[in-house]
Protein backbone atom coordinates (compact mmCIF):
# COMPACT_ATOMS: atom_id res chain seq x y z
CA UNK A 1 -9.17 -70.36 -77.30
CA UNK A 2 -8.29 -72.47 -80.32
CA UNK A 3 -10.24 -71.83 -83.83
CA UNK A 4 -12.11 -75.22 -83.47
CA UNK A 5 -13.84 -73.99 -80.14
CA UNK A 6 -14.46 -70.83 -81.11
CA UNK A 7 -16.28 -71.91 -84.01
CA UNK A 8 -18.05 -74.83 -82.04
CA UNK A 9 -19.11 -72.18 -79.72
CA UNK A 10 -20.74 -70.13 -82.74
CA UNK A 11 -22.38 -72.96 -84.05
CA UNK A 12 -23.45 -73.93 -81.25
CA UNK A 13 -24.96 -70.92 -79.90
CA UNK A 14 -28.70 -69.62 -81.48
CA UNK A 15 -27.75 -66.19 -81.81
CA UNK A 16 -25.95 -67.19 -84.68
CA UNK A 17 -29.25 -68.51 -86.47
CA UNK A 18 -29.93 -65.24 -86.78
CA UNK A 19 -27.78 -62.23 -87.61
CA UNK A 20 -27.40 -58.75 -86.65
CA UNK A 21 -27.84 -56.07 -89.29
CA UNK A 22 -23.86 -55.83 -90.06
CA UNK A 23 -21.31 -58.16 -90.22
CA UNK A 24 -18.10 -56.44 -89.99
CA UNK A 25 -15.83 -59.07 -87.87
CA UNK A 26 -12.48 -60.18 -90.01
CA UNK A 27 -13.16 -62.54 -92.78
CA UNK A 28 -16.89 -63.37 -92.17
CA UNK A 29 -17.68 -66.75 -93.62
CA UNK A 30 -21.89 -67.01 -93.28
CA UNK A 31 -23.35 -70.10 -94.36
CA UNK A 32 -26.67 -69.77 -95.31
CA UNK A 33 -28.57 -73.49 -94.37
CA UNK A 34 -31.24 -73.70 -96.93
CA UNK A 35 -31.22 -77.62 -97.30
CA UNK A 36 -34.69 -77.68 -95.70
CA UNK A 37 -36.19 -75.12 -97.93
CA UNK A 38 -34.73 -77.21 -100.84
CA UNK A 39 -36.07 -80.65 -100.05
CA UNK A 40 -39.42 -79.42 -99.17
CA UNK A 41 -39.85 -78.84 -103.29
CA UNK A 42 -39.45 -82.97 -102.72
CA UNK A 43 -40.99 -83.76 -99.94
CA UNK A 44 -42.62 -83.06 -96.52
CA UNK A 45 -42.18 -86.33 -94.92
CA UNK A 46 -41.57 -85.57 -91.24
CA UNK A 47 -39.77 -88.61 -90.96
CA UNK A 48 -36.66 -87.76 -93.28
CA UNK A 49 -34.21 -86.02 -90.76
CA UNK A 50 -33.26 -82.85 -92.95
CA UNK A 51 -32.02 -81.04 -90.15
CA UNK A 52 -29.05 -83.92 -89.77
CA UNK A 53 -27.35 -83.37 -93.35
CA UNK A 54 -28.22 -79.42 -92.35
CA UNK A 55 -26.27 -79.30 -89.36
CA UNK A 56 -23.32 -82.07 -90.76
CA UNK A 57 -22.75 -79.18 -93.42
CA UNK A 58 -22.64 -76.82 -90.51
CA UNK A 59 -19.91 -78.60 -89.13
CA UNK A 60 -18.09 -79.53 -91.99
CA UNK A 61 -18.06 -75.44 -93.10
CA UNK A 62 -16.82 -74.45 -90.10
CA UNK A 63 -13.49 -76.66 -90.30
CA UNK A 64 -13.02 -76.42 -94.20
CA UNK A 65 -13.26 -72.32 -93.93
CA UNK A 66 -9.91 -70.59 -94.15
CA UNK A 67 -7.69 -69.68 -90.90
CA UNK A 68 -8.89 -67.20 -89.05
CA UNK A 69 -12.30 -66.65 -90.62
CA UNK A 70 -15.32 -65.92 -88.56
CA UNK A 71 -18.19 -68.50 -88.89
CA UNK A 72 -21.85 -67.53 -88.92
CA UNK A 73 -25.12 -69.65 -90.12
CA UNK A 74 -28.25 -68.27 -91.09
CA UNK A 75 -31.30 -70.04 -91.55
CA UNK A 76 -32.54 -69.79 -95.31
CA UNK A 77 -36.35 -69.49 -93.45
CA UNK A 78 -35.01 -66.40 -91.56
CA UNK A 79 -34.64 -64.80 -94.50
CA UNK A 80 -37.36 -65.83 -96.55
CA UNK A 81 -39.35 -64.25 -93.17
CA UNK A 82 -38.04 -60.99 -93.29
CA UNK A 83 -38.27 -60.31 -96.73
CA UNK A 84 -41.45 -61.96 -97.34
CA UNK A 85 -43.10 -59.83 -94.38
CA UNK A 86 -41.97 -56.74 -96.21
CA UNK A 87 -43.17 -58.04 -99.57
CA UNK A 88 -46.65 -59.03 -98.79
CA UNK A 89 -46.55 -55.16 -97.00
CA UNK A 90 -45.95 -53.65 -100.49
CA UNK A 91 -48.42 -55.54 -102.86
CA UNK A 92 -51.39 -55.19 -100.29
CA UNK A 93 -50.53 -51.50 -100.22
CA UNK A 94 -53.75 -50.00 -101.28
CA UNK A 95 -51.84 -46.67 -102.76
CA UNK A 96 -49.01 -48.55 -104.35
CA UNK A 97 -49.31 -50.20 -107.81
CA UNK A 98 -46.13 -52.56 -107.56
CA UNK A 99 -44.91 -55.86 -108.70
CA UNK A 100 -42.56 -58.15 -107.26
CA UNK A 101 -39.47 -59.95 -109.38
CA UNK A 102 -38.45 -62.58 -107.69
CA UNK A 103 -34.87 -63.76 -108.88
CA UNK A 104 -34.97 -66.65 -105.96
CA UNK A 105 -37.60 -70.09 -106.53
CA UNK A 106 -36.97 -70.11 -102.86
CA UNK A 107 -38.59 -66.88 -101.64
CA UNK A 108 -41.78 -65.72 -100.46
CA UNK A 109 -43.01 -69.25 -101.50
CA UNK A 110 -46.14 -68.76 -99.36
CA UNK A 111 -47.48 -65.73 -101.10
CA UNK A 112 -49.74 -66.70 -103.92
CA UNK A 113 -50.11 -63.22 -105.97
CA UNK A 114 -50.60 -62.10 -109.79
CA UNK A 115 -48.24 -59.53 -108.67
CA UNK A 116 -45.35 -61.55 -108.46
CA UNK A 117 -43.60 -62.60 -111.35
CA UNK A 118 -40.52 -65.40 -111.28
CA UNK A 119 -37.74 -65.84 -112.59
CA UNK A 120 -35.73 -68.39 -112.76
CA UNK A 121 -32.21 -67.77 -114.36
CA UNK A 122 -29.14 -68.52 -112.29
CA UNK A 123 -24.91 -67.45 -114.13
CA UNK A 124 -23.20 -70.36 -115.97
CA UNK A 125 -19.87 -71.98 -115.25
CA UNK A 126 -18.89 -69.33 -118.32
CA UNK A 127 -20.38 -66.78 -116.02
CA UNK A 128 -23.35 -65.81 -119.12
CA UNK A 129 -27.04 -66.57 -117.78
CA UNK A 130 -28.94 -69.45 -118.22
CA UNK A 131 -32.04 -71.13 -117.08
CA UNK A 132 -31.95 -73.26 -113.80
CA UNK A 133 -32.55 -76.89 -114.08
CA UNK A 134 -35.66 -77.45 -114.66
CA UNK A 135 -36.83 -74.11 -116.22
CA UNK A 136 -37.76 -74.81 -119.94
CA UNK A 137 -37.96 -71.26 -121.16
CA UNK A 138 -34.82 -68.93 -122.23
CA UNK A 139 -33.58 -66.60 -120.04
CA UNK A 140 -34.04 -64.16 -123.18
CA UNK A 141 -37.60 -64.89 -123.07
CA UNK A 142 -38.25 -65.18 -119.53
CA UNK A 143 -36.92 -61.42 -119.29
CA UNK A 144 -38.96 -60.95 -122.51
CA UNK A 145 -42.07 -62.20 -120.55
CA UNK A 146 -41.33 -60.33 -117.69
CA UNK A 147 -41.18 -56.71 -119.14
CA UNK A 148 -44.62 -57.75 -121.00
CA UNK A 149 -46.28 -58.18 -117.81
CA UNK A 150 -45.06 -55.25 -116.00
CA UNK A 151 -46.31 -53.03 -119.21
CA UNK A 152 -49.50 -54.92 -119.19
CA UNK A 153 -50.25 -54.55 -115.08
CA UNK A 154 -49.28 -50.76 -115.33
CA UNK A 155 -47.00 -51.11 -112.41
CA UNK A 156 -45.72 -47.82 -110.85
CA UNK A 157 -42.73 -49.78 -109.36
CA UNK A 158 -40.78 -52.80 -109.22
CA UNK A 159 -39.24 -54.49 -106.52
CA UNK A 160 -36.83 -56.73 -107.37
CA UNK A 161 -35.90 -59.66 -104.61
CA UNK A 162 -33.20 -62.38 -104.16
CA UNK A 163 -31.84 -64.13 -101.28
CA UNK A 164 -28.03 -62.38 -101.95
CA UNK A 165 -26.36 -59.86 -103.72
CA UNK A 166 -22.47 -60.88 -103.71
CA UNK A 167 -21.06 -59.53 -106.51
CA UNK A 168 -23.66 -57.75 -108.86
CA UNK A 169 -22.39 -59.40 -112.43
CA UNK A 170 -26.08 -61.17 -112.96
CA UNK A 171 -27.98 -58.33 -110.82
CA UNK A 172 -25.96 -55.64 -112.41
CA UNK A 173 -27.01 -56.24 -116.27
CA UNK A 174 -30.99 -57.30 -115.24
CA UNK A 175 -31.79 -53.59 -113.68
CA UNK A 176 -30.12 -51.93 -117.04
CA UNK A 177 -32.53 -54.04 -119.23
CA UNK A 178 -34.97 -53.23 -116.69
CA UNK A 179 -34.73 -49.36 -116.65
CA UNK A 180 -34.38 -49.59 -120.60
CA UNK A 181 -37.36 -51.13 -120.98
CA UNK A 182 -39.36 -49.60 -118.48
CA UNK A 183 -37.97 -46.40 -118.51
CA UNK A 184 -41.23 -44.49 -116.28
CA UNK A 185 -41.52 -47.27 -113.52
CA UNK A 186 -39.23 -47.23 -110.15
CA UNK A 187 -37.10 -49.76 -109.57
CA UNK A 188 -36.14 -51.11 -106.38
CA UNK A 189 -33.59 -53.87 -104.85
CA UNK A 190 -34.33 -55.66 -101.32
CA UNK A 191 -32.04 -58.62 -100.74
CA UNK A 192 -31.55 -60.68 -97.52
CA UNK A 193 -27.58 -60.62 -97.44
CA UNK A 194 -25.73 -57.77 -99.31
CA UNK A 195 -21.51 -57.52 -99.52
CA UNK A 196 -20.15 -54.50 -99.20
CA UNK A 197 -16.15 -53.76 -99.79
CA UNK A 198 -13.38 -55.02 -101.37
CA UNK A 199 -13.89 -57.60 -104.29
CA UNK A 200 -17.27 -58.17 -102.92
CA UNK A 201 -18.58 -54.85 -103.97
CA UNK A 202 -22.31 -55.83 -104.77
CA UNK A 203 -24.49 -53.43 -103.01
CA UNK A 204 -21.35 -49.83 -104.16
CA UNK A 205 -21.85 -51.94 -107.70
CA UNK A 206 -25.63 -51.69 -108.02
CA UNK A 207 -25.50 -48.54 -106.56
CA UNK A 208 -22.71 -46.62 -108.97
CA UNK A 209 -23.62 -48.52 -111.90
CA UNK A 210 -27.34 -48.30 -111.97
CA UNK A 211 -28.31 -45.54 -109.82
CA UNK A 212 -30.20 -47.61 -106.83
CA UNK A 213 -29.61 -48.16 -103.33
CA UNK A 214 -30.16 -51.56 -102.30
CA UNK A 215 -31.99 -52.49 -99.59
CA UNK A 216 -31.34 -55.34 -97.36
CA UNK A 217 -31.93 -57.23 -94.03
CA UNK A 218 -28.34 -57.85 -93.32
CA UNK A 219 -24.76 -55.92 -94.64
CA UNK A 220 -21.91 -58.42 -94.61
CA UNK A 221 -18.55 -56.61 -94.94
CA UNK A 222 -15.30 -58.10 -96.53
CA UNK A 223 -12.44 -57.54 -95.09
CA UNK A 224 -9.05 -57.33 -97.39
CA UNK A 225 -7.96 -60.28 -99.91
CA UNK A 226 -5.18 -62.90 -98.43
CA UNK A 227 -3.61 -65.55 -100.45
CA UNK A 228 -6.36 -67.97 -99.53
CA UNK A 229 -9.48 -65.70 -99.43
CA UNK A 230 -11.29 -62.79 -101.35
CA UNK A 231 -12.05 -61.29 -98.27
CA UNK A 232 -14.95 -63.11 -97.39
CA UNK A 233 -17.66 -66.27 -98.27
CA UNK A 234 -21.15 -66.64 -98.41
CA UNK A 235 -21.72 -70.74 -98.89
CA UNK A 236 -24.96 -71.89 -100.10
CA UNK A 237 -25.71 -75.66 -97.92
CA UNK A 238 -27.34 -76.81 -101.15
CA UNK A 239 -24.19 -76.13 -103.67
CA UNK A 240 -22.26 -78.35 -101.93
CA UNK A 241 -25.28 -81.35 -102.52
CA UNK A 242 -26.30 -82.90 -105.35
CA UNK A 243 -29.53 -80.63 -104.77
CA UNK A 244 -27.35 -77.19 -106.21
CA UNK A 245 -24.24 -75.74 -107.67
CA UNK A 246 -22.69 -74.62 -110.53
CA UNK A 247 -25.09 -74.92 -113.68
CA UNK A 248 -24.20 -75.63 -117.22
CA UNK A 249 -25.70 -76.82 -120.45
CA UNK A 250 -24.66 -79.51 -122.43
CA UNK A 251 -26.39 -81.43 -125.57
CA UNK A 252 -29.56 -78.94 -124.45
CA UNK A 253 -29.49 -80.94 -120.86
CA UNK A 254 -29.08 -78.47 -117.53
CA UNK A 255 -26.50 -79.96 -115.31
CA UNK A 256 -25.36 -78.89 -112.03
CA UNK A 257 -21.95 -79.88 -109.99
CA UNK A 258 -21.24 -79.47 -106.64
CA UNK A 259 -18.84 -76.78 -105.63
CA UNK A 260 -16.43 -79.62 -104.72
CA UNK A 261 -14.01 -82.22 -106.62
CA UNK A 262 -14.16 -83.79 -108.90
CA UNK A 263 -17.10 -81.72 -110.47
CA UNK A 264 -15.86 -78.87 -109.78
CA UNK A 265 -12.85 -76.71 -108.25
CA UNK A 266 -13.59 -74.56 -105.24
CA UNK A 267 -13.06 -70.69 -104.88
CA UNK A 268 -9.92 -70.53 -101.86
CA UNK A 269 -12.82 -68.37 -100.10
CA UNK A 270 -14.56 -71.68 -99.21
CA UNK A 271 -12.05 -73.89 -98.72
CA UNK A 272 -8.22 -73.71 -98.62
CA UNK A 273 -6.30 -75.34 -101.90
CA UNK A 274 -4.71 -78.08 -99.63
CA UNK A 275 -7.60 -79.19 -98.12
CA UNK A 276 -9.62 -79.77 -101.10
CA UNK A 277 -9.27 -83.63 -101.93
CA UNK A 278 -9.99 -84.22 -98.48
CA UNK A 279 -13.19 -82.43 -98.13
CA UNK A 280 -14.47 -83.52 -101.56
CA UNK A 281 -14.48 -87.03 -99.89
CA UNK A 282 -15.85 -86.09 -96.56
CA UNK A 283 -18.80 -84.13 -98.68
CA UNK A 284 -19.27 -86.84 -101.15
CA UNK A 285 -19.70 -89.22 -98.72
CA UNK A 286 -22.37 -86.79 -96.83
CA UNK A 287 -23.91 -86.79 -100.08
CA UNK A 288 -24.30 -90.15 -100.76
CA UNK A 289 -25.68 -90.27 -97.57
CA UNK A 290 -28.37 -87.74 -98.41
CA UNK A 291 -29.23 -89.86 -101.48
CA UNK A 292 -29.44 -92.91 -100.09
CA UNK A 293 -32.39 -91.41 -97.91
CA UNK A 294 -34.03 -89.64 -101.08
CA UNK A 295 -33.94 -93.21 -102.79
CA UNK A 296 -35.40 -95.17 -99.58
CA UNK A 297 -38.01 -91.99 -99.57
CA UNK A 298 -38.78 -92.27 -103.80
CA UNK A 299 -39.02 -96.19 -102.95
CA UNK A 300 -41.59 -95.69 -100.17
CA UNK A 301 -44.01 -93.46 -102.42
């Protein structure tokens, strides 16, 4: 069977909205589709098709992956279940004292609770921190903020919670100031997709380098690097819109670009070198697309 209907077939089929707990076939390349959760912070028009740009990414992913990779999609919602089920479990625990730090503006959006605290900070191009567009304070003083409420709340432990760990270089440096600062309260990870192996060494990076084992709904492992992949990919839908992406600052203005040309150049784990000027059109013309039907929505208001 050739790679185009074997992918067609996982696309097509709804055990891949969901995955298992591990993901250990060769090269795993797991989209997660979060456009939906991203234009409801627009809109909730039921008459702006989001599910049509959400499943034209699907399609476009699963030809602009690298040979032999194995395609999965995920439903941002799926995770945002699981992890908000466990969430709202732990802060209505009547013997626990614990607060919730949410690293993703996505997540566990319908709990409202004093004991969970945001925060929105996201890496640079440069790969430092800095706020996400639209996020006015520091990420300095957001942490800042953030151990000041834990100390004032008393909390026994902390959960922290994000939709991936990949790589550990933002998650990594947060715990340390973390346990620093709050030397006497527990600290805790739960993510919805953690890496494991290889250059993708999140979950063995948290673990050796701060002392805690993650927790997580599903294990994606990466199998060894090739010339045109680190092993593995875990797209975001929304950084390849004008809705997500890289973020940078310039002249004090938060800027995002695309994980496509021209704004910016794609890792070989999403898409091959030699395919890159052709799927920058394809997406920018999918994108255009999807702003032509957020203008004819803005113009309706």
């Amino acid at each position: 069977m050739s790679k185009e209907n074997i992918t067609e077939q996982m696309l097509n089929s709804e055990q891949y909205k969901e995955l298992p707990g591990i993901v250990d076939r060769p090269y795993p390349y797991v989209v997660i589709g979060d456009i939906s959760d991203v234009t409801k912070r627009i809109t909730d028009r039921p008459d702006i098709n989001v599910e049509f740009f959400q499943d034209k990414l699907y399609s476009m992913f699963k030809t602009i992956m690298p040979e032999k990779s194995t395609f999965y999609s995920v439903s941002a919602d799926k995770i945002n279940f699981a992890i908000e089920k466990i969430v709202k479990s732990e802060i209505e625990n009547p013997f626990k004292k614990v607060g919730v730090v949410n690293l993703d503006r996505y997540l566990c959006s319908n709990i409202k609770s004093d004991s969970i605290f945001q925060i929105n900070i996201s890496r640079d191009i440069n790969g430092g921190l800095i706020a996400r567009p639209g996020e006015t304070t520091s990420p300095e003083d957001q942490i800042k903020n953030l151990m000041l409420w834990s100390i004032k709340n008393n909390f026994r432990e902390l959960i922290i919670i994000d939709d991936v760990l990949a790589f550990g270089d933002t998650l990594v440096p947060f715990i340390k100031g973390l346990q620093k600062e709050t030397p006497n309260t527990k600290v805790k990870v739960l993510v919805g997709l953690a890496s494991s192996g290889g250059s993708w060494r999140g979950i063995e990076r948290v673990r050796e380098e701060t002392g805690i084992i993650s927790e997580f709904i599903t294990l994606i492992e990466a199998s060894d690097k090739r010339p045109d992949t680190s092993g593995m990919a875990i797209p975001t839908s929304r950084d390849f819109t004008f809705l997500g992406g890289k973020v940078s600052k310039i002249e004090n203005n938060v800027l995002s670009y695309p994980y496509f040309l021209p704004f910016s150049v794609p890792v070989g784990s999403f898409m091959p070198k030699e395919q890159r000027v052709k799927n920058a059109r394809d997406l920018l013309a999918l994108n255009r697309s999807l702003e032509h039907t957020s203008a004819e929505f803005w113009r309706g208001i």
